[in-house]
C-alpha atoms as a PDB file:
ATOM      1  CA  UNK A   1      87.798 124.446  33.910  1.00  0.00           C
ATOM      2  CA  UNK A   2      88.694 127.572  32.755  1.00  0.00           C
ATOM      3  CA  UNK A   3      86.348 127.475  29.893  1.00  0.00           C
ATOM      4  CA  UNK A   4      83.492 126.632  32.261  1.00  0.00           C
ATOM      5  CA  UNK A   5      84.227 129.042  35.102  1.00  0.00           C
ATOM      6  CA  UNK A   6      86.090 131.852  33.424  1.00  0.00           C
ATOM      7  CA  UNK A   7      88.625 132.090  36.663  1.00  0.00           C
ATOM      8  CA  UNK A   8      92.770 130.984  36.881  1.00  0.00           C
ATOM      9  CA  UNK A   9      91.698 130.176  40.538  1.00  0.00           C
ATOM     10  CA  UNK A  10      88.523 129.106  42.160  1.00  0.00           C
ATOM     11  CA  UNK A  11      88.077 127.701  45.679  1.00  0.00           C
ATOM     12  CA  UNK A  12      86.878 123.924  46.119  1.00  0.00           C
ATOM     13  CA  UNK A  13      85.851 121.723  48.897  1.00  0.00           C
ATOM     14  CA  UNK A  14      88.896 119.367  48.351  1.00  0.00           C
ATOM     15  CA  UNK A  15      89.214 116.746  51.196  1.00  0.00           C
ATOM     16  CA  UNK A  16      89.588 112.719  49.792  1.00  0.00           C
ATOM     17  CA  UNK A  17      92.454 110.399  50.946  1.00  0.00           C
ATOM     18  CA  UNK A  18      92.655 109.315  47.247  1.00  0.00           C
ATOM     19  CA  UNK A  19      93.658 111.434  44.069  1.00  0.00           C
ATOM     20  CA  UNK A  20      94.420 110.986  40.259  1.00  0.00           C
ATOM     21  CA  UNK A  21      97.909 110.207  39.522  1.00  0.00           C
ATOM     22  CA  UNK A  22      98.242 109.480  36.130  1.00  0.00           C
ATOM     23  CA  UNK A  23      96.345 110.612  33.655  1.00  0.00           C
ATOM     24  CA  UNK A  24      95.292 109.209  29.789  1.00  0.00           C
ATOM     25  CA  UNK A  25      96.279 111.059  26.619  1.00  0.00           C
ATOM     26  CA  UNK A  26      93.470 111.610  25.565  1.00  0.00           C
ATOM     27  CA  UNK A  27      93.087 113.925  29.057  1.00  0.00           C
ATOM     28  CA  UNK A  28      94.068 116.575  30.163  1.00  0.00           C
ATOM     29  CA  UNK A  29      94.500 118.300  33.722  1.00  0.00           C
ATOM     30  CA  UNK A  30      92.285 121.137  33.799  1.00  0.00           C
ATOM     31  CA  UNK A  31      93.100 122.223  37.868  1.00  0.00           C
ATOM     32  CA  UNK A  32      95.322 121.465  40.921  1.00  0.00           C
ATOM     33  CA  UNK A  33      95.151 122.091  43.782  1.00  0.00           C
ATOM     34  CA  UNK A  34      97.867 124.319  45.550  1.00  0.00           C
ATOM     35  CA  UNK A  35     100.013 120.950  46.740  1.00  0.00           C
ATOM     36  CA  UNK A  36     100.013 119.467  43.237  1.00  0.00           C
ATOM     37  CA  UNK A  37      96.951 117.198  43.835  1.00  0.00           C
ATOM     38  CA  UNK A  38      94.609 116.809  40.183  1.00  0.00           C
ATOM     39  CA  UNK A  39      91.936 118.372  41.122  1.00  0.00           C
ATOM     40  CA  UNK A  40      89.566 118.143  37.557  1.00  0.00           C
ATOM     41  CA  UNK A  41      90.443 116.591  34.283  1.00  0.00           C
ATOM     42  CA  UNK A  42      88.993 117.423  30.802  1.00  0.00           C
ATOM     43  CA  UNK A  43      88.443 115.153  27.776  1.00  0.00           C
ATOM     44  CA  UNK A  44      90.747 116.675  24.758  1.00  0.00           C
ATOM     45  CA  UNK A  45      88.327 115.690  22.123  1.00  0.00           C
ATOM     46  CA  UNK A  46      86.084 118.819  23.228  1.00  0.00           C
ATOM     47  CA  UNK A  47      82.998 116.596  24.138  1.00  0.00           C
ATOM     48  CA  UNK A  48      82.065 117.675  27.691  1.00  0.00           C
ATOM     49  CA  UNK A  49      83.695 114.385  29.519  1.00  0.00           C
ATOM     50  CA  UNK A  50      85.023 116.095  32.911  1.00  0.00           C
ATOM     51  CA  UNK A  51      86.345 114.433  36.137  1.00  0.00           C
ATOM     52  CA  UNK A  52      86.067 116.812  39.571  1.00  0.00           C
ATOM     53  CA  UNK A  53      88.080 115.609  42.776  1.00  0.00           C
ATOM     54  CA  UNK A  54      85.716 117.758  44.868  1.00  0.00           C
ATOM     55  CA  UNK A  55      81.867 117.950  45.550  1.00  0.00           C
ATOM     56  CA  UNK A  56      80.462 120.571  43.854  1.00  0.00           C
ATOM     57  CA  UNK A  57      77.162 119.588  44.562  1.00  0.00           C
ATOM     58  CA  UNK A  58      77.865 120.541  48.348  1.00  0.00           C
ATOM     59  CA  UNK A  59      79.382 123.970  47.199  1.00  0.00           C
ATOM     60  CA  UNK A  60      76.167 124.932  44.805  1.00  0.00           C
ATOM     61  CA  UNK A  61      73.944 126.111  47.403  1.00  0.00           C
ATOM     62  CA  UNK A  62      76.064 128.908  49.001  1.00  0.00           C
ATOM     63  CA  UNK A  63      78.383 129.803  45.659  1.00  0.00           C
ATOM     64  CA  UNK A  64      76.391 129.947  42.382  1.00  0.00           C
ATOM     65  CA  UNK A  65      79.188 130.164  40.271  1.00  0.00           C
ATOM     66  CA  UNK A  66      79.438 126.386  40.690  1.00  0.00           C
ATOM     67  CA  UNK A  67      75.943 126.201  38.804  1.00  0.00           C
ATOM     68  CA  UNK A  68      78.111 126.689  35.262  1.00  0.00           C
ATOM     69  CA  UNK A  69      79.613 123.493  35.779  1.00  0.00           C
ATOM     70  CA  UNK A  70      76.275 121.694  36.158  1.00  0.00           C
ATOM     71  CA  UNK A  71      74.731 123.989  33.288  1.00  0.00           C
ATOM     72  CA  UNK A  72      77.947 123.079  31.010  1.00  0.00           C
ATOM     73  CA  UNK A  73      76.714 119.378  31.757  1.00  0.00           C
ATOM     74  CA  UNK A  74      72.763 119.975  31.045  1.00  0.00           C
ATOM     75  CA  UNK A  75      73.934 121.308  27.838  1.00  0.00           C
ATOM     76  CA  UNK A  76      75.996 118.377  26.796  1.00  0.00           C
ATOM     77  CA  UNK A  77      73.293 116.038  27.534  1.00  0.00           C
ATOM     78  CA  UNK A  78      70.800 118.151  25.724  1.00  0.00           C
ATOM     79  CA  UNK A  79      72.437 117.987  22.633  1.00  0.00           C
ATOM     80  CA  UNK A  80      72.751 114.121  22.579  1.00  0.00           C
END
């Protein structure tokens, strides 16, 4: 995530009654939130295969910065 957003912290809509516990390998965790809960995982191989835990397609209207995470996935699928 840190890659994508350039920030050690950024502030999600995180509300779900399920989470990730375990996680592949071939994964990595890429946020939590501040009660330990994944909040986004990351592929290792360096294809763009990320997981979110929140909705950042509610948060993209009122804080841009989200838009990097959906650019990050236009770009991917461009160059398939």
């Amino acid at each position: 995530m840190f890659d994508i957003f350039n920030e050690e912290r950024i502030m999600v809509n995180s509300f779900h009654h399920q989470s990730v516990k375990n996680v592949s390998q071939s994964f990595r965790i890429t946020a939590r939130s501040y009660d330990g809960i994944i909040e986004a995982i990351e592929a290792k191989d360096k294809k763009f295969v990320v997981g979110v835990q929140w909705h950042p397609e509610a948060l993209v209207t009122n804080h841009k910065e989200f838009e990097k995470l959906f650019g990050q996935f236009i770009d991917a699928a461009k160059s398939k």
